[in-house]
C-alpha atoms as a PDB file:
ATOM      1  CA  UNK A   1     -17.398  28.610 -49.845  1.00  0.00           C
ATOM      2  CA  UNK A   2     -19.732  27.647 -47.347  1.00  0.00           C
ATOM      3  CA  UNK A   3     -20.330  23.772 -46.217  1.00  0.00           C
ATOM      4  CA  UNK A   4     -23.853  22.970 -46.648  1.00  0.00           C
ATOM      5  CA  UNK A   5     -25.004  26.196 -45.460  1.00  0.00           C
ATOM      6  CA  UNK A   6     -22.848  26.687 -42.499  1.00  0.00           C
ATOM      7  CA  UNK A   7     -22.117  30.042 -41.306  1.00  0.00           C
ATOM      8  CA  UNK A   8     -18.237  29.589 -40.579  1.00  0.00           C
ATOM      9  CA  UNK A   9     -16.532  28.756 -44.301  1.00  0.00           C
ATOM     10  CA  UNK A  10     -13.268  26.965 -44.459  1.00  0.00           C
ATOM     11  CA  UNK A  11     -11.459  29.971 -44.940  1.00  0.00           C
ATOM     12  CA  UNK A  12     -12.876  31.717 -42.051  1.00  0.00           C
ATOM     13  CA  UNK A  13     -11.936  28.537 -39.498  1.00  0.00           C
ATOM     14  CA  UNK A  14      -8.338  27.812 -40.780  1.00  0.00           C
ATOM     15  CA  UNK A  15      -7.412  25.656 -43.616  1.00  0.00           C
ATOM     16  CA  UNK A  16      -5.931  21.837 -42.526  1.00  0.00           C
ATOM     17  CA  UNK A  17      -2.924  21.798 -42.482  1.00  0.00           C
ATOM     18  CA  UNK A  18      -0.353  18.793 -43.240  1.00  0.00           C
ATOM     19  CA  UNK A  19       1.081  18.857 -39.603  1.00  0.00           C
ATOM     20  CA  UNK A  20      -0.487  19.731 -35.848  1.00  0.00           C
ATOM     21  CA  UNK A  21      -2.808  18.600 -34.066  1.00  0.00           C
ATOM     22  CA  UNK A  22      -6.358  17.711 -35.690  1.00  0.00           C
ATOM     23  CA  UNK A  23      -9.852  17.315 -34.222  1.00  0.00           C
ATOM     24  CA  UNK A  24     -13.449  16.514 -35.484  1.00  0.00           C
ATOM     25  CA  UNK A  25     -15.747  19.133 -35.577  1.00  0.00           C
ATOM     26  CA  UNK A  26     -18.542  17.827 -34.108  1.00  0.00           C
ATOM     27  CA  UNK A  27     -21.444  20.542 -34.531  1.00  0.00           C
ATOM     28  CA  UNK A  28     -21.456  23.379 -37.374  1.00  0.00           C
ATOM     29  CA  UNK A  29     -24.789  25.809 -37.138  1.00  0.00           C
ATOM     30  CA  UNK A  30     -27.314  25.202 -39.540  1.00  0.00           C
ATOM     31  CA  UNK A  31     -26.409  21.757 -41.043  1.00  0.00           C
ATOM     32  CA  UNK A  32     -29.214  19.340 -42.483  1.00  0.00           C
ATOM     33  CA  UNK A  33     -30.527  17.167 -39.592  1.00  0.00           C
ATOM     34  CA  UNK A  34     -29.277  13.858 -38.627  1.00  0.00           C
ATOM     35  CA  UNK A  35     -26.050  15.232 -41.090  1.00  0.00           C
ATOM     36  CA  UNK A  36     -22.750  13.574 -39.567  1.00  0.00           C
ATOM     37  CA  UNK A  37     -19.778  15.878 -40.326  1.00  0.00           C
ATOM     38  CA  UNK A  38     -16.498  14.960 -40.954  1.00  0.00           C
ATOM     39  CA  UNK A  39     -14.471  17.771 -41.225  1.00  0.00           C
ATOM     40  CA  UNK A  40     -10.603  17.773 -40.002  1.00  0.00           C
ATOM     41  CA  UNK A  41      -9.309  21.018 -38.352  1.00  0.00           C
ATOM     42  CA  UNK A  42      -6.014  21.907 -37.164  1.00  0.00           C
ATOM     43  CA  UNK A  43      -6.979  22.383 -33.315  1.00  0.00           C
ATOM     44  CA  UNK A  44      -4.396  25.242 -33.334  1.00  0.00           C
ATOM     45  CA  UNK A  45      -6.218  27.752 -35.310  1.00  0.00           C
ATOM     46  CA  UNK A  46      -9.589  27.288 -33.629  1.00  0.00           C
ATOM     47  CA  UNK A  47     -10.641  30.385 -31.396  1.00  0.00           C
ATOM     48  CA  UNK A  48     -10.135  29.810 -27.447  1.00  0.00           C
ATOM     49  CA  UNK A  49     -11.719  31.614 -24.642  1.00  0.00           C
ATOM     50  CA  UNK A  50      -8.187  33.321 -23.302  1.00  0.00           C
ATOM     51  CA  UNK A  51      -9.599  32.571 -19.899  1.00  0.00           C
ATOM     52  CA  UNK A  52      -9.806  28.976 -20.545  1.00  0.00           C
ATOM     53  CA  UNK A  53      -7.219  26.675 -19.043  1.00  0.00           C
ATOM     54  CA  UNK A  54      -4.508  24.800 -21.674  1.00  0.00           C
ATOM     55  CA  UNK A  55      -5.363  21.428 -22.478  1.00  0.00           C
ATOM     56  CA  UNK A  56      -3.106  18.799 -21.427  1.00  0.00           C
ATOM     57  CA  UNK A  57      -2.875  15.418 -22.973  1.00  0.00           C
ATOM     58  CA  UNK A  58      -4.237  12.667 -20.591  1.00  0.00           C
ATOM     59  CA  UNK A  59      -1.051   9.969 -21.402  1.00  0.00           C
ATOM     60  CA  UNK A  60       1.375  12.436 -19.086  1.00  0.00           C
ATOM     61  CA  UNK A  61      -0.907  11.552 -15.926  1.00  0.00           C
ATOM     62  CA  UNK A  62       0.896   9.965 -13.515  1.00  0.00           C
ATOM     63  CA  UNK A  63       0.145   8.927 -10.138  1.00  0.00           C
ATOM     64  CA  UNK A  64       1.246  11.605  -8.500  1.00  0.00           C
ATOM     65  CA  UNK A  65      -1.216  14.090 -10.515  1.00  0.00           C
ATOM     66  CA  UNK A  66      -4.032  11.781  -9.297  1.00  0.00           C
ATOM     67  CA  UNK A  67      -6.237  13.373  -6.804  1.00  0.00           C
ATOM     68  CA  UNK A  68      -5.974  11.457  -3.500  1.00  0.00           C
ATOM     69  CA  UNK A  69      -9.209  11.281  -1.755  1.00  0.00           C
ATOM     70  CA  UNK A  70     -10.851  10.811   1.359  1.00  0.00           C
ATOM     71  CA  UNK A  71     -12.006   6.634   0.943  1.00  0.00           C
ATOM     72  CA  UNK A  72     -14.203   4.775   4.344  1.00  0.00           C
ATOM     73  CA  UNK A  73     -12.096   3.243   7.088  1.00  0.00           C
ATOM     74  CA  UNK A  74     -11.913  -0.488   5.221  1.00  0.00           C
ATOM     75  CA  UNK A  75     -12.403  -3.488   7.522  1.00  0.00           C
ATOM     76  CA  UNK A  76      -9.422  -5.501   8.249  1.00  0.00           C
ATOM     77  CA  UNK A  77     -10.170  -8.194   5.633  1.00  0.00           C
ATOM     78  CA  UNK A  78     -10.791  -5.831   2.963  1.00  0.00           C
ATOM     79  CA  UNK A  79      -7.144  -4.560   3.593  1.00  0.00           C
ATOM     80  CA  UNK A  80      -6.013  -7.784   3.419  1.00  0.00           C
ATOM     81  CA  UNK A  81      -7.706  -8.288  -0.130  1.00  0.00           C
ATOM     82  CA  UNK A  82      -6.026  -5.234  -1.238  1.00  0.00           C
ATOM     83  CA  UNK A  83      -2.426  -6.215  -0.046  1.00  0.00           C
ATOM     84  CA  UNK A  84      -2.454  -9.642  -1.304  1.00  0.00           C
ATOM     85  CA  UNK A  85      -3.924  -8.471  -4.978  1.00  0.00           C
ATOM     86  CA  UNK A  86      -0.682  -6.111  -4.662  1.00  0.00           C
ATOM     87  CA  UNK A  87       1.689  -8.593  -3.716  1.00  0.00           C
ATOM     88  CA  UNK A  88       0.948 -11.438  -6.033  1.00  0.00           C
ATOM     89  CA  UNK A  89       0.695  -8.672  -8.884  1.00  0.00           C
ATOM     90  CA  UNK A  90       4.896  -8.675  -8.325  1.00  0.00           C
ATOM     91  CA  UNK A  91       5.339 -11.824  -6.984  1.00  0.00           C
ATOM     92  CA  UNK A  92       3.251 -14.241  -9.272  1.00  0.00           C
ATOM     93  CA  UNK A  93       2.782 -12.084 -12.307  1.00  0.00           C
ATOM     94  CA  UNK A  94       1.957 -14.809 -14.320  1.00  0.00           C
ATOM     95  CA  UNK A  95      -1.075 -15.884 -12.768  1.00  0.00           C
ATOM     96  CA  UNK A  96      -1.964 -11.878 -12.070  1.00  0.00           C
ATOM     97  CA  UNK A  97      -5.288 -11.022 -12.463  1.00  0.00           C
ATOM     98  CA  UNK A  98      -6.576 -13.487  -9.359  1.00  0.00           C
ATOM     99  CA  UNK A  99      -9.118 -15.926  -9.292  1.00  0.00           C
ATOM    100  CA  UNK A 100     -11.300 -15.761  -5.810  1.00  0.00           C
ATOM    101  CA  UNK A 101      -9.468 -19.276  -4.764  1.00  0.00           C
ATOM    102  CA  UNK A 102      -6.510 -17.947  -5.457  1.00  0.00           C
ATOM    103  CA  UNK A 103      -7.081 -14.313  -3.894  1.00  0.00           C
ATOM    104  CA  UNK A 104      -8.597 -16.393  -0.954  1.00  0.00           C
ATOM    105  CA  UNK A 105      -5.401 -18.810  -0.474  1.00  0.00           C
ATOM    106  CA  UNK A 106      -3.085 -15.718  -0.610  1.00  0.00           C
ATOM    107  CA  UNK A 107      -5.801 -14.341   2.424  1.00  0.00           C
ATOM    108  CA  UNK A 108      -4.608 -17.282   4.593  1.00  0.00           C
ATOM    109  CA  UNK A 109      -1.010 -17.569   4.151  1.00  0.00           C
ATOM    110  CA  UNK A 110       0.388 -18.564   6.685  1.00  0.00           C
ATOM    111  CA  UNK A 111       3.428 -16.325   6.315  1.00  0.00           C
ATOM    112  CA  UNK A 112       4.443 -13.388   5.898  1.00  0.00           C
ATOM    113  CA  UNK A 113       0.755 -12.272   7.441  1.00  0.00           C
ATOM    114  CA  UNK A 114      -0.384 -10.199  10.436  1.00  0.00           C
ATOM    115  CA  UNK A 115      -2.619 -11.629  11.664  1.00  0.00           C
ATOM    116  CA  UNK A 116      -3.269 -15.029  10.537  1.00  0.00           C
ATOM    117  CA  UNK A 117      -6.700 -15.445   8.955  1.00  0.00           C
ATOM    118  CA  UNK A 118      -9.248 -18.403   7.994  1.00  0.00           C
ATOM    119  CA  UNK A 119     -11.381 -16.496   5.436  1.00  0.00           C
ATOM    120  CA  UNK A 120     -13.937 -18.240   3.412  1.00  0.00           C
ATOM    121  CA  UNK A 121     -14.130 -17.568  -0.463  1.00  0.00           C
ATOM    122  CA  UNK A 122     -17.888 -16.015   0.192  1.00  0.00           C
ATOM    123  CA  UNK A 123     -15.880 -13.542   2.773  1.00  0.00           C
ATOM    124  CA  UNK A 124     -13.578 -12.954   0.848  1.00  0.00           C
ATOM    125  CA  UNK A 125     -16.067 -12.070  -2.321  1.00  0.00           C
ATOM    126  CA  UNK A 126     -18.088  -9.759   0.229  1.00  0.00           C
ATOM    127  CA  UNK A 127     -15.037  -7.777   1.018  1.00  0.00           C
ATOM    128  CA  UNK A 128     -14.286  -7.792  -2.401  1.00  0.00           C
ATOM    129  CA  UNK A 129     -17.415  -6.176  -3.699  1.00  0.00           C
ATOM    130  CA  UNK A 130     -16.754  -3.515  -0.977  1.00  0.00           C
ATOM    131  CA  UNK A 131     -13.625  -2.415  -2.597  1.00  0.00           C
ATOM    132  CA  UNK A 132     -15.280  -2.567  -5.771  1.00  0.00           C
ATOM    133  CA  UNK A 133     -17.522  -0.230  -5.320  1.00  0.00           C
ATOM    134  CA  UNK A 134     -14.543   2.304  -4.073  1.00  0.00           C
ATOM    135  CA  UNK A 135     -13.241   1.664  -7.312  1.00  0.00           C
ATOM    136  CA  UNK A 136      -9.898  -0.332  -5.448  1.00  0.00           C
ATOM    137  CA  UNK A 137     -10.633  -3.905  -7.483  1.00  0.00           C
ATOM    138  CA  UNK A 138     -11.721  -4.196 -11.172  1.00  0.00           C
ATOM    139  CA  UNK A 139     -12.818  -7.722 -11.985  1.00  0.00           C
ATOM    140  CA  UNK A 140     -11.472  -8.739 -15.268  1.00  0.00           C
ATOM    141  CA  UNK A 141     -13.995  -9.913 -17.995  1.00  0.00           C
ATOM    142  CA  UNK A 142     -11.463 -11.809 -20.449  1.00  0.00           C
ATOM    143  CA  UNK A 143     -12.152 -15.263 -18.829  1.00  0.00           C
ATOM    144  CA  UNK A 144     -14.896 -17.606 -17.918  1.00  0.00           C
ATOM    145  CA  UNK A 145     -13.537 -17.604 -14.038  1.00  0.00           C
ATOM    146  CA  UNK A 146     -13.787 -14.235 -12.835  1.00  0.00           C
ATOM    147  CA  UNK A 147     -10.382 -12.514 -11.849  1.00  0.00           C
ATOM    148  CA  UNK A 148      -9.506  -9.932  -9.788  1.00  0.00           C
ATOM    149  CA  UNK A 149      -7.211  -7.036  -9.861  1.00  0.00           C
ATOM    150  CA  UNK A 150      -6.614  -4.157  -7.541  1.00  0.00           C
ATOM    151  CA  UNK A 151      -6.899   0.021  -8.426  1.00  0.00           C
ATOM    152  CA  UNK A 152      -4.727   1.286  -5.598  1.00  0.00           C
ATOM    153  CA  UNK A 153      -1.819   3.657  -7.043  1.00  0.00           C
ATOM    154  CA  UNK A 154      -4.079   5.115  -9.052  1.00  0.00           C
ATOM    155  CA  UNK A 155      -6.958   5.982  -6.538  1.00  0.00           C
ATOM    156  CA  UNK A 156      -4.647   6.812  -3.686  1.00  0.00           C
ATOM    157  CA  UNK A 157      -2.148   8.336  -6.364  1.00  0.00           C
ATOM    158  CA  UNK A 158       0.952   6.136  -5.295  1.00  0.00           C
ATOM    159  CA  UNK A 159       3.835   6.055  -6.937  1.00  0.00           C
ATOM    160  CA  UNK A 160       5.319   2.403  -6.477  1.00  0.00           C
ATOM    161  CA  UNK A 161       7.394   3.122  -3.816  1.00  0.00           C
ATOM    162  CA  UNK A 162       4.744   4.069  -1.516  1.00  0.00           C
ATOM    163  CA  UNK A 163       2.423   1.586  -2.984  1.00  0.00           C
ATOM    164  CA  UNK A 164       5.008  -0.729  -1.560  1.00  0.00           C
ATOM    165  CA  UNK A 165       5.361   0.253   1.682  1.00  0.00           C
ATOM    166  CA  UNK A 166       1.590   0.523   2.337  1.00  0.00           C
ATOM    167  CA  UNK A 167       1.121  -3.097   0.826  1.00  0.00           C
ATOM    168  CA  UNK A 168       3.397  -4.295   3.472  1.00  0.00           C
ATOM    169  CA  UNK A 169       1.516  -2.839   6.342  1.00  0.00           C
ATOM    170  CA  UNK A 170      -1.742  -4.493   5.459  1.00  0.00           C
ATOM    171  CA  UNK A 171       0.041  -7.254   5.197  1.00  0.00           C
ATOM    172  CA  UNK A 172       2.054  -7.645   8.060  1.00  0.00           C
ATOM    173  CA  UNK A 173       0.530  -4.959  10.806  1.00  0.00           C
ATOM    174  CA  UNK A 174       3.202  -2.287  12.112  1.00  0.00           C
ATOM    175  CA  UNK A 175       6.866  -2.727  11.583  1.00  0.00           C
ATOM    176  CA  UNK A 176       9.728  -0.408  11.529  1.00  0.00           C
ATOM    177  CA  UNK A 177      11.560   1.326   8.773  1.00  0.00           C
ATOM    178  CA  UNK A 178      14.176  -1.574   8.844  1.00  0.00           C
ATOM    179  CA  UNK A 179      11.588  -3.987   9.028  1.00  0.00           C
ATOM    180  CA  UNK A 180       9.952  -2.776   5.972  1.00  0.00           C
ATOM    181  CA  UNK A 181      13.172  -2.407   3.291  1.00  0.00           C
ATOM    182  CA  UNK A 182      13.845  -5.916   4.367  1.00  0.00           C
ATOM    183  CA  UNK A 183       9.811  -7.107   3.924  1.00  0.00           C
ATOM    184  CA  UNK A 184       8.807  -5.365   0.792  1.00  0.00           C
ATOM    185  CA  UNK A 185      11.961  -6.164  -0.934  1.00  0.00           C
ATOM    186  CA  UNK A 186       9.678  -8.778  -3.391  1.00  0.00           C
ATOM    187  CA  UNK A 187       7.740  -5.213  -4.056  1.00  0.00           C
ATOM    188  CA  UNK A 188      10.287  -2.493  -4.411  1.00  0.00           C
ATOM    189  CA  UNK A 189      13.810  -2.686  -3.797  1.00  0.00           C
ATOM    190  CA  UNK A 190      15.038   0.499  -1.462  1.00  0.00           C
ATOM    191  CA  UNK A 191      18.717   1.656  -1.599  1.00  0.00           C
ATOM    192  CA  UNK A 192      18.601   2.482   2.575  1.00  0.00           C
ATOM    193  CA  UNK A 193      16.250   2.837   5.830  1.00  0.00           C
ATOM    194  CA  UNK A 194      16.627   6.531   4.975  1.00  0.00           C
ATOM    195  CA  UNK A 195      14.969   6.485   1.689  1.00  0.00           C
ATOM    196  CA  UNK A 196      11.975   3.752   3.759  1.00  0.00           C
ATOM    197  CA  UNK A 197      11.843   6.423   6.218  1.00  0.00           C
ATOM    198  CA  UNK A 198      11.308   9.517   3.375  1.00  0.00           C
ATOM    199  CA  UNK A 199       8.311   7.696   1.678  1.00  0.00           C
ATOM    200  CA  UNK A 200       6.801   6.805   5.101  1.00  0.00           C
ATOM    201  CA  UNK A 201       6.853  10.700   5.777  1.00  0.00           C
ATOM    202  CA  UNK A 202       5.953  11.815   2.914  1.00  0.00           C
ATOM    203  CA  UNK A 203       2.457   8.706   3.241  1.00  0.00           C
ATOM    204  CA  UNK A 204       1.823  10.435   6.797  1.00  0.00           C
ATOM    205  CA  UNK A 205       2.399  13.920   5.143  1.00  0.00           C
ATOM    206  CA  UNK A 206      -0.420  13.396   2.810  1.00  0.00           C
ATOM    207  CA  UNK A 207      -4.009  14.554   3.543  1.00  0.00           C
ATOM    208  CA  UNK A 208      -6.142  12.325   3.944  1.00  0.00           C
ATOM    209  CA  UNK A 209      -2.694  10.400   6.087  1.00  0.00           C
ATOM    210  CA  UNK A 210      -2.017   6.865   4.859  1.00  0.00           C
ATOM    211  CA  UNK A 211       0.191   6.046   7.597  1.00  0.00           C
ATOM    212  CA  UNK A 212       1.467   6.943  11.182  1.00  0.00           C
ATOM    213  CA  UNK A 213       4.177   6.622  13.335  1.00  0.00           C
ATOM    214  CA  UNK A 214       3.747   4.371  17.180  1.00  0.00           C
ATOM    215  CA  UNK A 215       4.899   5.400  20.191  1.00  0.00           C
ATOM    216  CA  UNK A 216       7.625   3.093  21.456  1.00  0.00           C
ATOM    217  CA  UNK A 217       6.712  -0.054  23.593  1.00  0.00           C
ATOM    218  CA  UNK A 218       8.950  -1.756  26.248  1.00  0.00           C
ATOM    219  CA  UNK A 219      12.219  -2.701  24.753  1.00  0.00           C
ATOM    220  CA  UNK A 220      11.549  -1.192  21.722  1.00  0.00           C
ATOM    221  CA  UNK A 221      14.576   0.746  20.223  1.00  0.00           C
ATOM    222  CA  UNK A 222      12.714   1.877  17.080  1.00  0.00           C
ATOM    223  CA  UNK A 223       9.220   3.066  16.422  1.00  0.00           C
ATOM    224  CA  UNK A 224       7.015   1.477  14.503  1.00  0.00           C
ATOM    225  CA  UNK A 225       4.730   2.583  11.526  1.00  0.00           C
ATOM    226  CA  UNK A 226       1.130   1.530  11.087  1.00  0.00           C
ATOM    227  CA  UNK A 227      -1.277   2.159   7.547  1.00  0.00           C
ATOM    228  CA  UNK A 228      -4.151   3.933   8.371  1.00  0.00           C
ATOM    229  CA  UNK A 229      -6.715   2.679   5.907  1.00  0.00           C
ATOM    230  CA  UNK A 230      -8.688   0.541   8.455  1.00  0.00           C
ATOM    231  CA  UNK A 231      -9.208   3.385  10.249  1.00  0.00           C
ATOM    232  CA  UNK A 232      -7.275   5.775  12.830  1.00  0.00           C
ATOM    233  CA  UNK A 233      -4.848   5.257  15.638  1.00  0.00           C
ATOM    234  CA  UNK A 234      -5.661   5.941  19.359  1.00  0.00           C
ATOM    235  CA  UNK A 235      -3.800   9.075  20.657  1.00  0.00           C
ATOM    236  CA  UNK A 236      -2.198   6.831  23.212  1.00  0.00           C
ATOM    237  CA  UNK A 237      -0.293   4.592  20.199  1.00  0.00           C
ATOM    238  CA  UNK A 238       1.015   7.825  18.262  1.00  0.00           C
ATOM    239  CA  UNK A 239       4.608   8.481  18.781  1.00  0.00           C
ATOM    240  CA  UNK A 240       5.281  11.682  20.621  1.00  0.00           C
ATOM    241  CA  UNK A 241       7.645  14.968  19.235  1.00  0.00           C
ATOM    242  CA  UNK A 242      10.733  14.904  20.311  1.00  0.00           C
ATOM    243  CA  UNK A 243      10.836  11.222  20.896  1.00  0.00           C
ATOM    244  CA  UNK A 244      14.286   9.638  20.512  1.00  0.00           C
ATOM    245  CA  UNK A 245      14.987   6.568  18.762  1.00  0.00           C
ATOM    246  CA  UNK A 246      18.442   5.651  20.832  1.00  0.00           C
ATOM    247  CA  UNK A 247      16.662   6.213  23.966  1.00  0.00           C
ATOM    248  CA  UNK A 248      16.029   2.751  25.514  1.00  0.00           C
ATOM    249  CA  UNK A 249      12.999   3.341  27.960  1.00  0.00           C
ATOM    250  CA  UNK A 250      13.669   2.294  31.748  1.00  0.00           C
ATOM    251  CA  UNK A 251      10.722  -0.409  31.681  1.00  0.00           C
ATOM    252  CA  UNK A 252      13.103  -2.249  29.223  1.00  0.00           C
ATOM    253  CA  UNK A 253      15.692  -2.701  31.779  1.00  0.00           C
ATOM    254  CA  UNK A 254      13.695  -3.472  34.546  1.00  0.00           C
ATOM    255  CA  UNK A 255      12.544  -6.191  31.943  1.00  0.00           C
ATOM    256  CA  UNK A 256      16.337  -7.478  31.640  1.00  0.00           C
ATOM    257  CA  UNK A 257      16.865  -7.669  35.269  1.00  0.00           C
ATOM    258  CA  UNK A 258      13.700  -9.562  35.908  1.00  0.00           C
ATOM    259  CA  UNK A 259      14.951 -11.837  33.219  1.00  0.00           C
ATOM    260  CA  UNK A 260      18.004 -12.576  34.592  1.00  0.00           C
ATOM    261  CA  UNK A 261      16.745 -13.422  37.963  1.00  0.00           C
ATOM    262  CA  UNK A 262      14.305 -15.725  36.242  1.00  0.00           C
ATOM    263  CA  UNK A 263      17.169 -17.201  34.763  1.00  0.00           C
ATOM    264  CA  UNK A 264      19.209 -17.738  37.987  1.00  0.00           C
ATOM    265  CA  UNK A 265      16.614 -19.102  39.668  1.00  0.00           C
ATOM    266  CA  UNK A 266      15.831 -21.933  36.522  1.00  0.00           C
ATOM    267  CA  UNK A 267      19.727 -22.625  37.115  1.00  0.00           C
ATOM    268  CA  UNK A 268      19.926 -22.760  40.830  1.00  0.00           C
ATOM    269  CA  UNK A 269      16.607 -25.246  40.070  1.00  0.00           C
ATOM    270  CA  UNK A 270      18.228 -27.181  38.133  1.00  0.00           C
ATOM    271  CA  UNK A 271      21.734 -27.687  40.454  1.00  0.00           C
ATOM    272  CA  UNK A 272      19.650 -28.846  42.998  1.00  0.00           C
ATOM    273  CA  UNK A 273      17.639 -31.346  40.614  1.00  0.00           C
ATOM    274  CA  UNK A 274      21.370 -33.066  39.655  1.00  0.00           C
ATOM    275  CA  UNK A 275      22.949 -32.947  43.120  1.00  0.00           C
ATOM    276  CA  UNK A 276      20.045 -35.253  44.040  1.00  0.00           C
ATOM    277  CA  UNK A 277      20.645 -36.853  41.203  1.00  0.00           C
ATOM    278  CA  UNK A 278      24.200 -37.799  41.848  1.00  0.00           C
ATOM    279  CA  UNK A 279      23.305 -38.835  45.798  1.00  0.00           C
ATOM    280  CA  UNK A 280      20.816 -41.394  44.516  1.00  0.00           C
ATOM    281  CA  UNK A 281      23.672 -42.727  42.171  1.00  0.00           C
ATOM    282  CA  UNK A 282      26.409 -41.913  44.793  1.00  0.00           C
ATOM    283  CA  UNK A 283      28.623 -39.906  42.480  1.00  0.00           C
ATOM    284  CA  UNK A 284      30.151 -36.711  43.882  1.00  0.00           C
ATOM    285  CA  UNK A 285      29.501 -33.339  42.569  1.00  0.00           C
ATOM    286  CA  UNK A 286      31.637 -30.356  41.922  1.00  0.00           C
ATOM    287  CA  UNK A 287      30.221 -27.568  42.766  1.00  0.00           C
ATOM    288  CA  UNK A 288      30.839 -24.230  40.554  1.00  0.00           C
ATOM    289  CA  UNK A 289      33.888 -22.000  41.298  1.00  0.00           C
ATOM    290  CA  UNK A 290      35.468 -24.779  43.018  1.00  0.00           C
ATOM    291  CA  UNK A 291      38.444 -27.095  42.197  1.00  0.00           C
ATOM    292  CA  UNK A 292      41.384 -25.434  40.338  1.00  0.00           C
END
């Protein structure tokens, strides 16, 4: 029998059944207007276009099947924003979502920052609504003091590992693999520098890149990484192929031996300052090497 006119009958869609999957039919030709239906089907015997792609249930997305897109270079306080809403999610859970005095104190730590800042709460709310609008911060609506809390794994697709890593960056500018197990250890806790060093390749593997690796400086043993969501990196700062990390570069020594002869010279300074010393008190001086 027919419902109400309908051209499809029960018969002809599929009889409920007790088990599977059910859905609500939400148009059938030639009902009354304004008519709601109500109707229960098992999803499984409803006819699908072959061609059509499976469906697949939206509680097994993860971060990693997240599309990571292309975002604007952010400016340097906006990054900061974003790392501290990151950090204090793991390190102060309790009072996670932020309020913008809070959000604005955690700005101008003093440590563990890179540079130091002196942002105002209204900067801080400009930068803010800048990452609002790239969907990075949600404000939370569950209190009379608005609160703040940040979008990143899921619009850069992140898992936490990486999350943590790139957190640390805006945080703290470019450090090296070491320099980041020991620093985001509040965020993530990595086994080894190797597994640091995977995660970093696998953030500068990505397209769009999140981060990138220096070139060396003088009396630098280890390259450094940098994030790159305030923008990109000058040719000049990227580390070049082939590049080894043992290699100490000869500027570094020259370095050492200009040090030591600064060093000689403060001591040979300072002999001379207690030989005259010991004249003016007439006490007599023994001079290095000698005596035995």
């Amino acid at each position: 029998m027919d419902v109400f006119g309908a051209h499809q009958t029960m018969a002809e869609i599929g009889a409920p059944r007790a088990t599977g999957a059910f859905i609500i039919v939400a148009t059938i030709q030639n009902l009354p207007p304004g008519y709601a239906t109500g109707l229960c089907i098992d999803q499984a015997h409803l006819p699908r276009d072959p061609a059509a792609p499976a469906a697949t249930s939206s509680m097994n997305s993860t971060p990693d099947a997240v599309s990571r897109p292309s975002i604007r270079a952010l400016t340097l306080l906006e990054g900061r924003v974003l790392g501290v809403l990151v950090e204090k999610q793991h390190t102060v859970p309790d009072s996670y979502p932020l309020s913008l005095n809070a959000l604005t104190l955690g700005c101008n730590q003093k440590t563990g920052r890179a540079p130091v800042m002196n942002a105002t709460e209204a900067e801080v709310l400009t930068a803010v609504d800048g990452l609002k609008r790239l969907s990075l911060v949600m404000e939370g609506s569950s209190s009379r003091v608005p609160r703040f809390e940040h979008n990143m794994n899921r619009v850069l697709g992140l898992p936490s590992q990486s999350a943590a890593l790139l957190t640390t960056l805006l945080l703290r500018g470019p450090q090296t693999a070491a320099e980041l197990r020991l620093n985001s250890a509040r965020l993530h806790g990595f086994a080894d520098i190797s597994s640091v060093e995977a995660f970093l390749d696998e953030l500068a593997a990505n397209d769009p890149s999140r981060v990138v690796k220096l070139a060396r400086t003088p009396g630098e043993r280890e390259n450094r990484w940098m994030h790159l969501l305030c923008g990109e990196v000058s040719a000049s700062e990227l580390a070049q192929p082939g590049e080894e990390d043992e290699a100490v570069p000869l500027s570094a020594f020259e370095a050492i031996k200009a040090e030591q002869k600064r060093l000689a010279d403060e001591v040979s300074r300072l002999q001379a300052v207690v030989r005259r010393m010991a004249a003016e008190l007439g006490m007599e001086v023994e001079e290095p090497g000698a005596g035995g």
